[in-house]
Protein backbone atom coordinates (compact mmCIF):
# COMPACT_ATOMS: atom_id res chain seq x y z
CA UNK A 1 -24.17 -22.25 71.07
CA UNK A 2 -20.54 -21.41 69.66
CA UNK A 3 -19.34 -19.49 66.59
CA UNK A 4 -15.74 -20.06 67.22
CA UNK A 5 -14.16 -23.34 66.94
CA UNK A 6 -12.58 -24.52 70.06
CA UNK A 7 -8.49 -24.90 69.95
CA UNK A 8 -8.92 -28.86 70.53
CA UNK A 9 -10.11 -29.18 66.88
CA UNK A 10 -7.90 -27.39 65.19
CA UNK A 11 -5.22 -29.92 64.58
CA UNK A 12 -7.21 -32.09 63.24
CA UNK A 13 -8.63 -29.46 60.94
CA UNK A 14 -5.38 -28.22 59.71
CA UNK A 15 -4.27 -32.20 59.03
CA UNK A 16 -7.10 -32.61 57.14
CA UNK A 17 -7.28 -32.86 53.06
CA UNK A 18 -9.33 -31.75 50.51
CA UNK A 19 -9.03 -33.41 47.20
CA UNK A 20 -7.96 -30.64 44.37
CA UNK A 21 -11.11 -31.38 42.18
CA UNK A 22 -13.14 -30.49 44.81
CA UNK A 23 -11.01 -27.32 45.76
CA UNK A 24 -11.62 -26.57 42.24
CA UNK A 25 -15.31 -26.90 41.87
CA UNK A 26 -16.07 -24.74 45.02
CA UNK A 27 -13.57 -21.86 43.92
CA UNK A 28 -15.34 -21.72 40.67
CA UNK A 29 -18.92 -22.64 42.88
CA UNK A 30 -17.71 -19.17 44.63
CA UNK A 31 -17.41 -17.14 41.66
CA UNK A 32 -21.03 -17.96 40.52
CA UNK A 33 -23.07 -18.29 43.73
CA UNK A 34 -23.86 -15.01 45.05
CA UNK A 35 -25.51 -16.34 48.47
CA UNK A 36 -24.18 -16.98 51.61
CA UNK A 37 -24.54 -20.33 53.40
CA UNK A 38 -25.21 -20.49 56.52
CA UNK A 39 -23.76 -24.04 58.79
CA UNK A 40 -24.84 -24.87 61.52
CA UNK A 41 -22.20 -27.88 63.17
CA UNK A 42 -23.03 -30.67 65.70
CA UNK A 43 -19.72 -32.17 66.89
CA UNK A 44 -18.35 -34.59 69.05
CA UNK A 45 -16.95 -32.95 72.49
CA UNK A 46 -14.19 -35.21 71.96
CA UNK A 47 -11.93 -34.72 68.80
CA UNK A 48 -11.16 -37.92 68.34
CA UNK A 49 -14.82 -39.24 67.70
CA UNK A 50 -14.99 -36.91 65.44
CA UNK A 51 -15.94 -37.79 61.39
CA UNK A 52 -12.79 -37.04 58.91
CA UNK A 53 -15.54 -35.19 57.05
CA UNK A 54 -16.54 -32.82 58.85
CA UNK A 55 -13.12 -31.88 60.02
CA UNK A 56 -12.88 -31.69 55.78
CA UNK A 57 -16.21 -29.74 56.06
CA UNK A 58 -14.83 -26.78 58.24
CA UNK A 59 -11.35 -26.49 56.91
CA UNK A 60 -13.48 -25.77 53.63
CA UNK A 61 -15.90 -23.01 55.35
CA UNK A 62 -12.50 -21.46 56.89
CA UNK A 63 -11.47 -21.51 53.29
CA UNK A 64 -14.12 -20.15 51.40
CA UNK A 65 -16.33 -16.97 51.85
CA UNK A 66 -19.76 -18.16 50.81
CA UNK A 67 -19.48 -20.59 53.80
CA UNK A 68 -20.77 -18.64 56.95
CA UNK A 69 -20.61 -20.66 60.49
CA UNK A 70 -23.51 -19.36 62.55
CA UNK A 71 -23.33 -22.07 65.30
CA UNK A 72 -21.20 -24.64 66.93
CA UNK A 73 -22.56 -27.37 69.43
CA UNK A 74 -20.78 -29.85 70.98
CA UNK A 75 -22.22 -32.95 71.39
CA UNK A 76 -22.17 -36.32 73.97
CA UNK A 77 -23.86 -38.89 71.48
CA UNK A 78 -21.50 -39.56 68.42
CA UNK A 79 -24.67 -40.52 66.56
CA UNK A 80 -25.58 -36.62 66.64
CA UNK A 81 -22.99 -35.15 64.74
CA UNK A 82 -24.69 -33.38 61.82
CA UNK A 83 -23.87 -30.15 59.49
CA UNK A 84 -26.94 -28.20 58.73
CA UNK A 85 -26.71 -25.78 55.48
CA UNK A 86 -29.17 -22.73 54.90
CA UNK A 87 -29.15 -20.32 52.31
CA UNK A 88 -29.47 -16.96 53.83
CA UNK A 89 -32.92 -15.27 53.34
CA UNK A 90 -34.51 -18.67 51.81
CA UNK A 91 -36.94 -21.75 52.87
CA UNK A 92 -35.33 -24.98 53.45
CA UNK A 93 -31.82 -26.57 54.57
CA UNK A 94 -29.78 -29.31 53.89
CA UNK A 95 -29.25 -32.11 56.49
CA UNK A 96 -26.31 -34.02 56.72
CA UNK A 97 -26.53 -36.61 59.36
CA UNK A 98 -23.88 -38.87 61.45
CA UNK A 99 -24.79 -41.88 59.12
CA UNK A 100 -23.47 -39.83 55.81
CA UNK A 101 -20.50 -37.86 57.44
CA UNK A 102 -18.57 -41.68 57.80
CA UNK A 103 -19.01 -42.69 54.45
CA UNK A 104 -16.58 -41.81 51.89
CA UNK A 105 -16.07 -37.83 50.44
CA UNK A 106 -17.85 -39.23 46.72
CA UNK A 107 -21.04 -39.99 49.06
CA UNK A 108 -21.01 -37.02 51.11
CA UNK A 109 -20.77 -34.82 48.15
CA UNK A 110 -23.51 -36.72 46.19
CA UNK A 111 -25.88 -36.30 49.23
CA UNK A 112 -25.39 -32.47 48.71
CA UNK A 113 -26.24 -32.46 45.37
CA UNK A 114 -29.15 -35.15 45.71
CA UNK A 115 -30.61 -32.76 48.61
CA UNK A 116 -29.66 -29.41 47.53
CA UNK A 117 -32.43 -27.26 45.63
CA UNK A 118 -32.54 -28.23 41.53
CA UNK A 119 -30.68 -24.94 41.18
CA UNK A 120 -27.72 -25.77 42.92
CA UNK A 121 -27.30 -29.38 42.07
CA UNK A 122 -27.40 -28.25 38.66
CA UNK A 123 -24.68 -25.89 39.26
CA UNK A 124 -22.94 -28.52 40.92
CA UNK A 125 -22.80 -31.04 38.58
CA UNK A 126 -21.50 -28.57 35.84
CA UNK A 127 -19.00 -27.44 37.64
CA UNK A 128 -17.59 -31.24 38.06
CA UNK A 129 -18.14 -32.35 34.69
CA UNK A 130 -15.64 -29.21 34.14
CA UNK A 131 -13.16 -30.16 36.81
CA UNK A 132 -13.54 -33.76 35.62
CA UNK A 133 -12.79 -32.40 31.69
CA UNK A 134 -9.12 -31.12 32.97
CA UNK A 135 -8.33 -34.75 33.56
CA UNK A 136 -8.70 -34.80 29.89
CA UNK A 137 -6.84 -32.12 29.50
CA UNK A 138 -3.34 -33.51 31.71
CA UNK A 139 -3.72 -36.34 30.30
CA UNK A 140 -3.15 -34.50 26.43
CA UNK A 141 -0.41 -32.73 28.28
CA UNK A 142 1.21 -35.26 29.74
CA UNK A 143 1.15 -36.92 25.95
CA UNK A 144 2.43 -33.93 24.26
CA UNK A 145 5.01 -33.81 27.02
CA UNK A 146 6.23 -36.92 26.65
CA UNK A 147 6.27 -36.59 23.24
CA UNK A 148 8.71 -33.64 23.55
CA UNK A 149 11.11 -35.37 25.14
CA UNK A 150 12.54 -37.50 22.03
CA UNK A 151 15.04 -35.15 21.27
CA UNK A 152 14.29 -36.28 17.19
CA UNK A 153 10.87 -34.44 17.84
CA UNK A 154 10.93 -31.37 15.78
CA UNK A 155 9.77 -28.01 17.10
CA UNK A 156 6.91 -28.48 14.04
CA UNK A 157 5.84 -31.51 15.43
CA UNK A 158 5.18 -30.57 18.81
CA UNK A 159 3.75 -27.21 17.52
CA UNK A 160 1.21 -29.59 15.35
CA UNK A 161 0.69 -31.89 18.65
CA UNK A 162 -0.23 -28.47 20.75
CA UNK A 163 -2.71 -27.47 18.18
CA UNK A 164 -4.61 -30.63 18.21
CA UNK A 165 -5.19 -30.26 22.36
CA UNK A 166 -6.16 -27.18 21.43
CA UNK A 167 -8.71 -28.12 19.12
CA UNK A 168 -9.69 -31.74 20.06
CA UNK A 169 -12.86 -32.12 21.64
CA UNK A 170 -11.00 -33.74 24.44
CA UNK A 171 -9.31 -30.44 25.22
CA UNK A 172 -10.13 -27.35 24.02
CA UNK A 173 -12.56 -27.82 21.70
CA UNK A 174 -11.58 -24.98 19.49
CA UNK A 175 -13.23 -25.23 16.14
CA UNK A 176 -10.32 -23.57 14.89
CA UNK A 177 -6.64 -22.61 15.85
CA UNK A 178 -4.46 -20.18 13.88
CA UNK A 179 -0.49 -19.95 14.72
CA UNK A 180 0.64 -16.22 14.35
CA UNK A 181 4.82 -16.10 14.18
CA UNK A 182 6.70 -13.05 14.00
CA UNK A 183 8.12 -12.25 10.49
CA UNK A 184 10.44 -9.09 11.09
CA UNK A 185 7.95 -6.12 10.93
CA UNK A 186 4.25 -8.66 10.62
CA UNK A 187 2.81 -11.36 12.13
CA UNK A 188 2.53 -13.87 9.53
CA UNK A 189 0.47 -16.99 9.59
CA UNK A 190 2.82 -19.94 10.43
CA UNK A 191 0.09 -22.88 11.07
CA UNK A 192 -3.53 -23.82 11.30
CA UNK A 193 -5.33 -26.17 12.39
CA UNK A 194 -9.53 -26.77 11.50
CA UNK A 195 -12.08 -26.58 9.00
CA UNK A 196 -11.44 -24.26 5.97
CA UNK A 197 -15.53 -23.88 5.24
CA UNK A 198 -18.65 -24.63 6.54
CA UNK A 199 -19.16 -28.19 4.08
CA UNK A 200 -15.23 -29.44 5.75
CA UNK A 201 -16.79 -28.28 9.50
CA UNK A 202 -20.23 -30.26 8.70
CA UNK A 203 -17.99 -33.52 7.27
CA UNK A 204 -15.81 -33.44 9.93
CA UNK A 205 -18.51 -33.37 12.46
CA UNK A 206 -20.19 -36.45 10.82
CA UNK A 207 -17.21 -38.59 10.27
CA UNK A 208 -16.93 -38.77 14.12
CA UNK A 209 -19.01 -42.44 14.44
CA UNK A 210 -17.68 -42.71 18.26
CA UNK A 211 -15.99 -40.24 20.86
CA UNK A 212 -12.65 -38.58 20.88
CA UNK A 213 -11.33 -40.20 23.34
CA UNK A 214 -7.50 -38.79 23.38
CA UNK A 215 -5.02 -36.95 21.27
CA UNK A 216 -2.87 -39.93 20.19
CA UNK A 217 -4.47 -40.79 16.96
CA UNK A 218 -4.01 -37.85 15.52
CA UNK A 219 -0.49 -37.55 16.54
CA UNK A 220 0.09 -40.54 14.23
CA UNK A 221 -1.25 -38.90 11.23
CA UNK A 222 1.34 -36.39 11.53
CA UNK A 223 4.60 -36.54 8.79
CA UNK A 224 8.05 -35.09 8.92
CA UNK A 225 8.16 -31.72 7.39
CA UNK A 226 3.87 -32.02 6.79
CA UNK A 227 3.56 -28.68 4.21
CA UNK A 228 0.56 -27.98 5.84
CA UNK A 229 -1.20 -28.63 8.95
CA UNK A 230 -4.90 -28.52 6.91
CA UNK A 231 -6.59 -26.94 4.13
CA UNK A 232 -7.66 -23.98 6.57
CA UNK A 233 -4.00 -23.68 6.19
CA UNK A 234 -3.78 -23.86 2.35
CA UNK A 235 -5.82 -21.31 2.22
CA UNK A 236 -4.38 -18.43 4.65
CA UNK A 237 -0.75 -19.23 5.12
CA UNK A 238 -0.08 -15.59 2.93
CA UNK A 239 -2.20 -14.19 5.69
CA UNK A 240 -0.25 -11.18 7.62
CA UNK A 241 -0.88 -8.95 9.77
CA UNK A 242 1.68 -5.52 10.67
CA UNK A 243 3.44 -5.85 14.27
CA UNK A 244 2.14 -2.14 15.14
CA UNK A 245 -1.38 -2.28 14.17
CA UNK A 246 -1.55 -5.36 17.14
CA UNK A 247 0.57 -3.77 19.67
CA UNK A 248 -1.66 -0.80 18.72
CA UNK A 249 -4.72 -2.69 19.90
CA UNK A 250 -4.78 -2.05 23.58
CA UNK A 251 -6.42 -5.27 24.90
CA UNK A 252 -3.94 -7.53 22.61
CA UNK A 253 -1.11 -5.08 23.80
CA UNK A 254 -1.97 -5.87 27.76
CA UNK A 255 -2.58 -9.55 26.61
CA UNK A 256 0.99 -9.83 25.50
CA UNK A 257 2.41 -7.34 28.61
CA UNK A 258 0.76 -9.83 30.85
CA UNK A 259 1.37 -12.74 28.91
CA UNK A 260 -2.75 -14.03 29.59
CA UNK A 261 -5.12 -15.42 27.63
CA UNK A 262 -8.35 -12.74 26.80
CA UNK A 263 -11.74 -13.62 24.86
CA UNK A 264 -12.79 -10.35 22.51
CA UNK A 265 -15.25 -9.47 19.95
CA UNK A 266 -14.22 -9.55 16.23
CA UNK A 267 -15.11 -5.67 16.39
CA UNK A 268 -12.22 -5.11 18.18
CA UNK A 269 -9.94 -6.70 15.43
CA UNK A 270 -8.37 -4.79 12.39
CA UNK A 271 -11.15 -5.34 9.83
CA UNK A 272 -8.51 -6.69 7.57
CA UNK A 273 -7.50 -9.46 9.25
CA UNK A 274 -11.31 -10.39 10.70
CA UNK A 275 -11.99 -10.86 6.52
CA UNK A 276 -9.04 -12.56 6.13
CA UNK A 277 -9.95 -15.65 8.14
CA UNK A 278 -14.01 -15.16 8.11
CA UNK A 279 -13.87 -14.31 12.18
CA UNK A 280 -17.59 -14.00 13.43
CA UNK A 281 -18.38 -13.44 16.78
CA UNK A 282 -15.30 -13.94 19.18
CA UNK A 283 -12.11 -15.07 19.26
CA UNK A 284 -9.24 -16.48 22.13
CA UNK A 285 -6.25 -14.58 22.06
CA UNK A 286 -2.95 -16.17 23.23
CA UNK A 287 0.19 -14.73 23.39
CA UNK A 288 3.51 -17.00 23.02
CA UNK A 289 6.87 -15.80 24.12
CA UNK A 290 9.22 -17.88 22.36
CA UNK A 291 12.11 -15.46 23.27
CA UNK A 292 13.41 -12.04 24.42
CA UNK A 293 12.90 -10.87 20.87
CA UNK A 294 10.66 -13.87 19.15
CA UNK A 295 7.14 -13.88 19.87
CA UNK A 296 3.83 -15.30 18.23
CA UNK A 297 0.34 -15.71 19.33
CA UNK A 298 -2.64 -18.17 18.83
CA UNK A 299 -5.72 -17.05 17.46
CA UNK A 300 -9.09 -19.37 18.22
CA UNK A 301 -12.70 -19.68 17.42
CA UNK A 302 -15.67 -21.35 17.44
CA UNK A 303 -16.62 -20.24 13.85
CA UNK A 304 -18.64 -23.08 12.77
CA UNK A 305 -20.71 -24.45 16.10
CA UNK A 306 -21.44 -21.09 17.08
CA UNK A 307 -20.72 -21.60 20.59
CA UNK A 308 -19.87 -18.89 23.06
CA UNK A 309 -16.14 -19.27 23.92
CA UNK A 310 -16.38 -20.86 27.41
CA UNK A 311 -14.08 -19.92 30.49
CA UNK A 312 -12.76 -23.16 30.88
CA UNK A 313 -12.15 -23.12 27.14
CA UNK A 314 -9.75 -19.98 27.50
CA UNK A 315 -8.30 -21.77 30.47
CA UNK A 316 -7.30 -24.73 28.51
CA UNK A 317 -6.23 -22.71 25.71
CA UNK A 318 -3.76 -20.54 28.02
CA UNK A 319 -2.38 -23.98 29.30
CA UNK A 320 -1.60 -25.31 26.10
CA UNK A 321 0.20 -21.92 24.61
CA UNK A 322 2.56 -21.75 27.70
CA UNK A 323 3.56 -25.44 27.54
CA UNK A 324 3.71 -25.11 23.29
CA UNK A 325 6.04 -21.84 24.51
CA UNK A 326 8.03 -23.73 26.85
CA UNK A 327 8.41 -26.74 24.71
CA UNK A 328 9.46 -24.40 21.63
CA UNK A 329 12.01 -22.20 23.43
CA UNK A 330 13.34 -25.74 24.59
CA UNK A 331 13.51 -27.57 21.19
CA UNK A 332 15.28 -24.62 19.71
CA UNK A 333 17.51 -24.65 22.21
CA UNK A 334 18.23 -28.65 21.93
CA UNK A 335 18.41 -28.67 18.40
CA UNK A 336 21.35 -25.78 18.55
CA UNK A 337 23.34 -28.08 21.08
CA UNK A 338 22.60 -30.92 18.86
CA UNK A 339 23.70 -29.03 16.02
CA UNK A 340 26.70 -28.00 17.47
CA UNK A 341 27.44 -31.25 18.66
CA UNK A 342 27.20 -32.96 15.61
CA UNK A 343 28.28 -29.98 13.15
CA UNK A 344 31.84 -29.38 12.19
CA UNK A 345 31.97 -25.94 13.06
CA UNK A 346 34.54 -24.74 10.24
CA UNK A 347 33.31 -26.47 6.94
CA UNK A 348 29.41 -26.75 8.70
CA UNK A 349 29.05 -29.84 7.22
CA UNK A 350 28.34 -33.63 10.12
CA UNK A 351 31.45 -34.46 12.13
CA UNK A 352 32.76 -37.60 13.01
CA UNK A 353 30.16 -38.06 15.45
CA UNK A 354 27.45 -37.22 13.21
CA UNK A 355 28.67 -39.59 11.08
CA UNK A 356 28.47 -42.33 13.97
CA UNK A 357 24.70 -41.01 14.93
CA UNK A 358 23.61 -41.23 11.32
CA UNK A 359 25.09 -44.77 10.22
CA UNK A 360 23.66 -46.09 13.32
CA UNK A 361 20.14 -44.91 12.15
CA UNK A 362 20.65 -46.86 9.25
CA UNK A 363 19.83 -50.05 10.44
CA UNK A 364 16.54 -48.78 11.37
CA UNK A 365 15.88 -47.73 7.75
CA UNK A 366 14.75 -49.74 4.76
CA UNK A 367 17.73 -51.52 3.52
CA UNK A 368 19.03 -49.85 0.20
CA UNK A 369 21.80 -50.02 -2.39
CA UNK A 370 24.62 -47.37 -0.99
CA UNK A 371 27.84 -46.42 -1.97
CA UNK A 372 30.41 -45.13 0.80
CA UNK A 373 33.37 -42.71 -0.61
CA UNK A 374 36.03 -41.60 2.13
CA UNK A 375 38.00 -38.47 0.47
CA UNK A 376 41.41 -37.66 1.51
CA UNK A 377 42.78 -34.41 -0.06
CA UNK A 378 46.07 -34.48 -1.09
CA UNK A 379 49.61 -32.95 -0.12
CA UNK A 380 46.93 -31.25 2.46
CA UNK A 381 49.82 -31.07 4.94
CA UNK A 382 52.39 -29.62 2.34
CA UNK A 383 49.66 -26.71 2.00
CA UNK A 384 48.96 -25.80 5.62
CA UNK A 385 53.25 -25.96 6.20
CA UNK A 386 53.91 -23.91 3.26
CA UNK A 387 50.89 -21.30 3.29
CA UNK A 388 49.37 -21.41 6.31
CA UNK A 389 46.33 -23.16 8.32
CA UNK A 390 44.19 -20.48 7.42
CA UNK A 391 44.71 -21.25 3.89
CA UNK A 392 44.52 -24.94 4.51
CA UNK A 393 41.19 -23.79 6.43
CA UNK A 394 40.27 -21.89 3.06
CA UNK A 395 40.77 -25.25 1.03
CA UNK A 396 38.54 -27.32 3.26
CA UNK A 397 35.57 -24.35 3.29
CA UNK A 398 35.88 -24.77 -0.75
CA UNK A 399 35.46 -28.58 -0.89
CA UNK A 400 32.96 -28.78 1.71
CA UNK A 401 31.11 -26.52 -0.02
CA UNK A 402 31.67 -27.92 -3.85
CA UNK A 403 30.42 -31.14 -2.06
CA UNK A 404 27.15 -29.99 -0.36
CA UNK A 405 26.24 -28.52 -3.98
CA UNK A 406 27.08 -31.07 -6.39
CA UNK A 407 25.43 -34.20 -3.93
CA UNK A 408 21.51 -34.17 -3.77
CA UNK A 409 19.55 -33.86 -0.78
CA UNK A 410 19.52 -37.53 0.33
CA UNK A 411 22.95 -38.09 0.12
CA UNK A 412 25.21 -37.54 3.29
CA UNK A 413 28.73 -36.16 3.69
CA UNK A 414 30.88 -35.56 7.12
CA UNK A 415 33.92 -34.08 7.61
CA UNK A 416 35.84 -37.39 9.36
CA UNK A 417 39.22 -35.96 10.58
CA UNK A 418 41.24 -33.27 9.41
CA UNK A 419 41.43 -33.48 5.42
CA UNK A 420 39.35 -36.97 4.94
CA UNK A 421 35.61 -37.04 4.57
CA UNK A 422 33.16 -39.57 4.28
CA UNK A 423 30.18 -39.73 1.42
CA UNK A 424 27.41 -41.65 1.11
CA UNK A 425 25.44 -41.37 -1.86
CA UNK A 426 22.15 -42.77 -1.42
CA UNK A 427 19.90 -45.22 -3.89
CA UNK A 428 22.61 -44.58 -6.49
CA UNK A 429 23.41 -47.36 -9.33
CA UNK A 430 27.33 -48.69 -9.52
CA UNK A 431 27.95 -47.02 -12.83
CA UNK A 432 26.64 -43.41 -11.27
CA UNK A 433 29.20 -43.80 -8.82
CA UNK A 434 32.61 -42.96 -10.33
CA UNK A 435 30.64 -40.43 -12.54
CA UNK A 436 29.48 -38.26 -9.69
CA UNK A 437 32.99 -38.40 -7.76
CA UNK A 438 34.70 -37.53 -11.01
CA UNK A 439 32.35 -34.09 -11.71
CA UNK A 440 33.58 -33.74 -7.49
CA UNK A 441 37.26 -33.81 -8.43
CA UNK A 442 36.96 -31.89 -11.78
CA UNK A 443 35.29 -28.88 -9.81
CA UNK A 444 37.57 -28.98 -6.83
CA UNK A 445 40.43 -28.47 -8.77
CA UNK A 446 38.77 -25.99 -11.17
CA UNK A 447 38.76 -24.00 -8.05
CA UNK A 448 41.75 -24.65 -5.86
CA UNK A 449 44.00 -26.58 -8.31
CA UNK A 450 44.39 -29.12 -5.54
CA UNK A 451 43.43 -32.66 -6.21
CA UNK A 452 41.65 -35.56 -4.02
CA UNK A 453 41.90 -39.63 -3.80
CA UNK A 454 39.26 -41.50 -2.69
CA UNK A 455 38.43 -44.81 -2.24
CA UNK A 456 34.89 -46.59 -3.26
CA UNK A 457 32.37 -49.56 -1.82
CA UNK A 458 29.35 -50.32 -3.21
CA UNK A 459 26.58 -52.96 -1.36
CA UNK A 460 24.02 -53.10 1.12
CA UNK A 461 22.97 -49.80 3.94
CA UNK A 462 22.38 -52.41 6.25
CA UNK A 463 26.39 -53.60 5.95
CA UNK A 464 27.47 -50.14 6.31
CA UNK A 465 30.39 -50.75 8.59
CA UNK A 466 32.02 -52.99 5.77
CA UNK A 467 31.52 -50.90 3.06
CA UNK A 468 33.35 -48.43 5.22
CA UNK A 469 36.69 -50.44 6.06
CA UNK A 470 36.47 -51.67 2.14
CA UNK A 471 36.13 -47.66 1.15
CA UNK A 472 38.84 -47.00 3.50
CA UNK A 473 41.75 -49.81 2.32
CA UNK A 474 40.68 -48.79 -1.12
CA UNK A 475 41.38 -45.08 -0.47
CA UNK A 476 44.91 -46.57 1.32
CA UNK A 477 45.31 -48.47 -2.53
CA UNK A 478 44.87 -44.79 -4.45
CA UNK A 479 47.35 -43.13 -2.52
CA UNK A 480 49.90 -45.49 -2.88
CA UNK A 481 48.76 -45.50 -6.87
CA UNK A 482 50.54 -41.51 -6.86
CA UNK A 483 46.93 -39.84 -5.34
CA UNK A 484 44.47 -37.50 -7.45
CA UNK A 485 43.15 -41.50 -7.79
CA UNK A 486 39.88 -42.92 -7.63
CA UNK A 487 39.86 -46.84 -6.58
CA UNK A 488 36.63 -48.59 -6.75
């Protein structure tokens, strides 16, 4: 008998592969079994009659320590080949014959379980229902990721779209999430996501008729600029907490040092904030690192099921903070080049290619009544040659910002080119019109004494590129009318 593999096998070994689920169960089958196994191999004396499983078989026992190879024997009849497992110290062994080393991996690990003592099978079976949940879990990811990658996806959105993994029992599970952001000297409740009492927990629980299958249902209850994620929200979103008193905390300081995920007792939490949000129990701890300077943290339980906060639980949650982290530093960053790219730096009101990005939205939108004004300020060129560009720069800062207070929040205005800008007031009636560019002109000059034309269409958002070259040959008309005109 042989402990030592002979060289001839060893290729074939190395070559051989070992699906990740699997490589997964037994590393977490490692942590919990406390038993060595001891295998016993019956192999072909030539490699190449030799099962792809059980080369599979003893890459994973040169892989993992509970494996233990106490004998090697080569054989002459293929039909031989067997592994034989014993636990060390106990009655009984596990058989694995010729017949159920060629059939497929799925078989040869189901023959394990089916012939393994209750004990370990049950094990077993946990421990891949687990493995099989992270599919689950990518496949949330892989939503929320793809979700991230429209760039019109706000930071919010995504933020809302983490939570829900978090929390949906096809993730984490969570009964409840709780988004800490940094607010200069506290941590100050920024989102929530869950129950706000036991009656919401026990109605949410038996509204669910049939399974959660995946995440994107809920992402499709979400709204633009949603004022709260929940009524958990509602209710704590004045919750804060002082920087020091968690950097204080030593197991919340190493959790942020490290940047891991840690489970810990509510006892170990500033009283304050424990009645704050009714913790009992536990709670997850997640750090986020949104920057150099910015950071925030999740805070989860399972308030309201009672359930011990689970390994795999914290495992998903860490998953879900990182990629939330990652896709938050990112959107900021995209939405400051998009910004930029679309901002007119000096008057910080839309560019000319803002303006382009936003009319071209419009035919995506619910046709409306719209009227287009293009502004031209005049004898601009007269000021900049007789006082300077800086003061010419002053003139347009003024206007810009006249314009940005007098126009209400739907309506739109862009800096085109030099001294002309484009408005476009929004679900406005014709006679409103001349009214509201009138108060425009009257405060301009109140505060420069310089004067504007402009020219006027009025008709349909979906015809905007019309309205625009009528707006524009009727601000052509005003100026040749002697300027500080309004043609409509």
């Amino acid at each position: 008998m042989k402990r030592e593999l002979p060289e001839k096998y060893m290729k074939n070994i190395r070559r051989a592969y070992i699906n990740p689920g699997l490589t997964y169960v037994l590393t977490r089958f490692c942590d919990i079994f406390l038993y060595v196994i001891e295998v016993s191999i019956k192999i072909h004396e030539d490699p190449k009659m030799v099962p792809c499983n059980l080369y599979k078989f003893l890459k994973i026992c040169g892989s993992f320590r509970i494996f233990e190879i106490k004998n090697i024997e080569e054989m002459v009849d293929i039909h031989k080949q067997r592994i034989i497992l014993e636990i060390s110290g106990e009655k009984g062994k596990v058989v694995l014959p010729f017949e159920v080393l060629i059939k497929d991996e799925v078989y040869l690990i189901y023959e394990i379980i089916k012939r393994s003592k209750p004990i370990i099978s049950v094990i077993l079976t946990d421990l891949f229902l687990n493995a099989s949940k992270l599919g689950s879990v990518f496949k949330t990811s892989k939503i929320i990721l793809e979700k991230s990658y429209d760039i019109e996806t706000s930071v919010d959105e995504m933020i809302y779209a983490s939570m829900t993994g978090i929390t949906g029992g096809f993730a984490g599970a969570f009964n409840r999430a709780v988004l800490f952001k940094e607010d200069g000297t506290n941590f100050k409740v920024h989102r929530a996501l869950g129950p706000v009492d036991e009656i919401e927990a026990n109605n949410t629980y038996e509204a669910f008729e049939t399974l959660e299958i995946d995440i994107l249902p809920y992402l499709q209850e979400y709204t633009n600029n949603k004022e709260y994620f929940s009524n958990l929200e509602k209710k704590i979103k004045s919750v804060s907490i002082k920087k020091r008193l968690i950097m204080k905390n030593q197991l919340l300081r190493k959790a942020f040092e490290n940047n891991v995920t840690i489970k810990l007792p509510v006892s170990n939490l500033d009283q304050t904030l424990v009645t704050a949000l009714d913790l009992r129990g536990e709670v997850a701890f997640s750090p986020l690192k949104i920057s150099q300077e910015n950071f925030a943290f999740y805070l989860c339980d399972n308030r309201y099921d009672g359930k011990s906060i689970t390994e795999e639980q914290l495992e998903i949650l860490d998953y879900f903070a990182k990629q939330s982290a990652i896709i938050w530093q990112n959107k900021i960053s995209l939405n400051l080049l998009k910004e930029e790219a679309e901002l007119d730096m000096l008057t910080k009101i839309g560019n000319r290619r803002g303006y382009e990005k936003y009319i071209s939205s419009l035919s995506y939108q619910k046709n409306q009544k719209i009227a287009v004004v293009i502004i031209d300020l005049d004898n601009f060129k007269e000021i900049n040659d007789k006082y300077g560009h800086q003061k010419g720069d002053e003139i347009l800062k003024i206007f810009a910002n006249i314009a940005k207070k007098s126009l209400r929040k739907t309506d739109r205005i862009f800096r085109y080119g030099g001294d002309e800008f484009v408005v476009i007031l929004h679900d406005v009636s014709r006679e409103n019109v001349v009214d509201i560019v009138k108060r425009l002109l009257d405060q301009f000059y109140s505060e420069t004494n310089c004067t504007f034309s402009a020219g006027v269409s009025y008709g349909d958002s979906n015809n905007i590129n019309e309205l625009f070259d009528e707006a524009d040959k009727k601000l052509y008309a005003a100026k040749q009318r002697g300027k500080s005109d309004l043609v409509f």
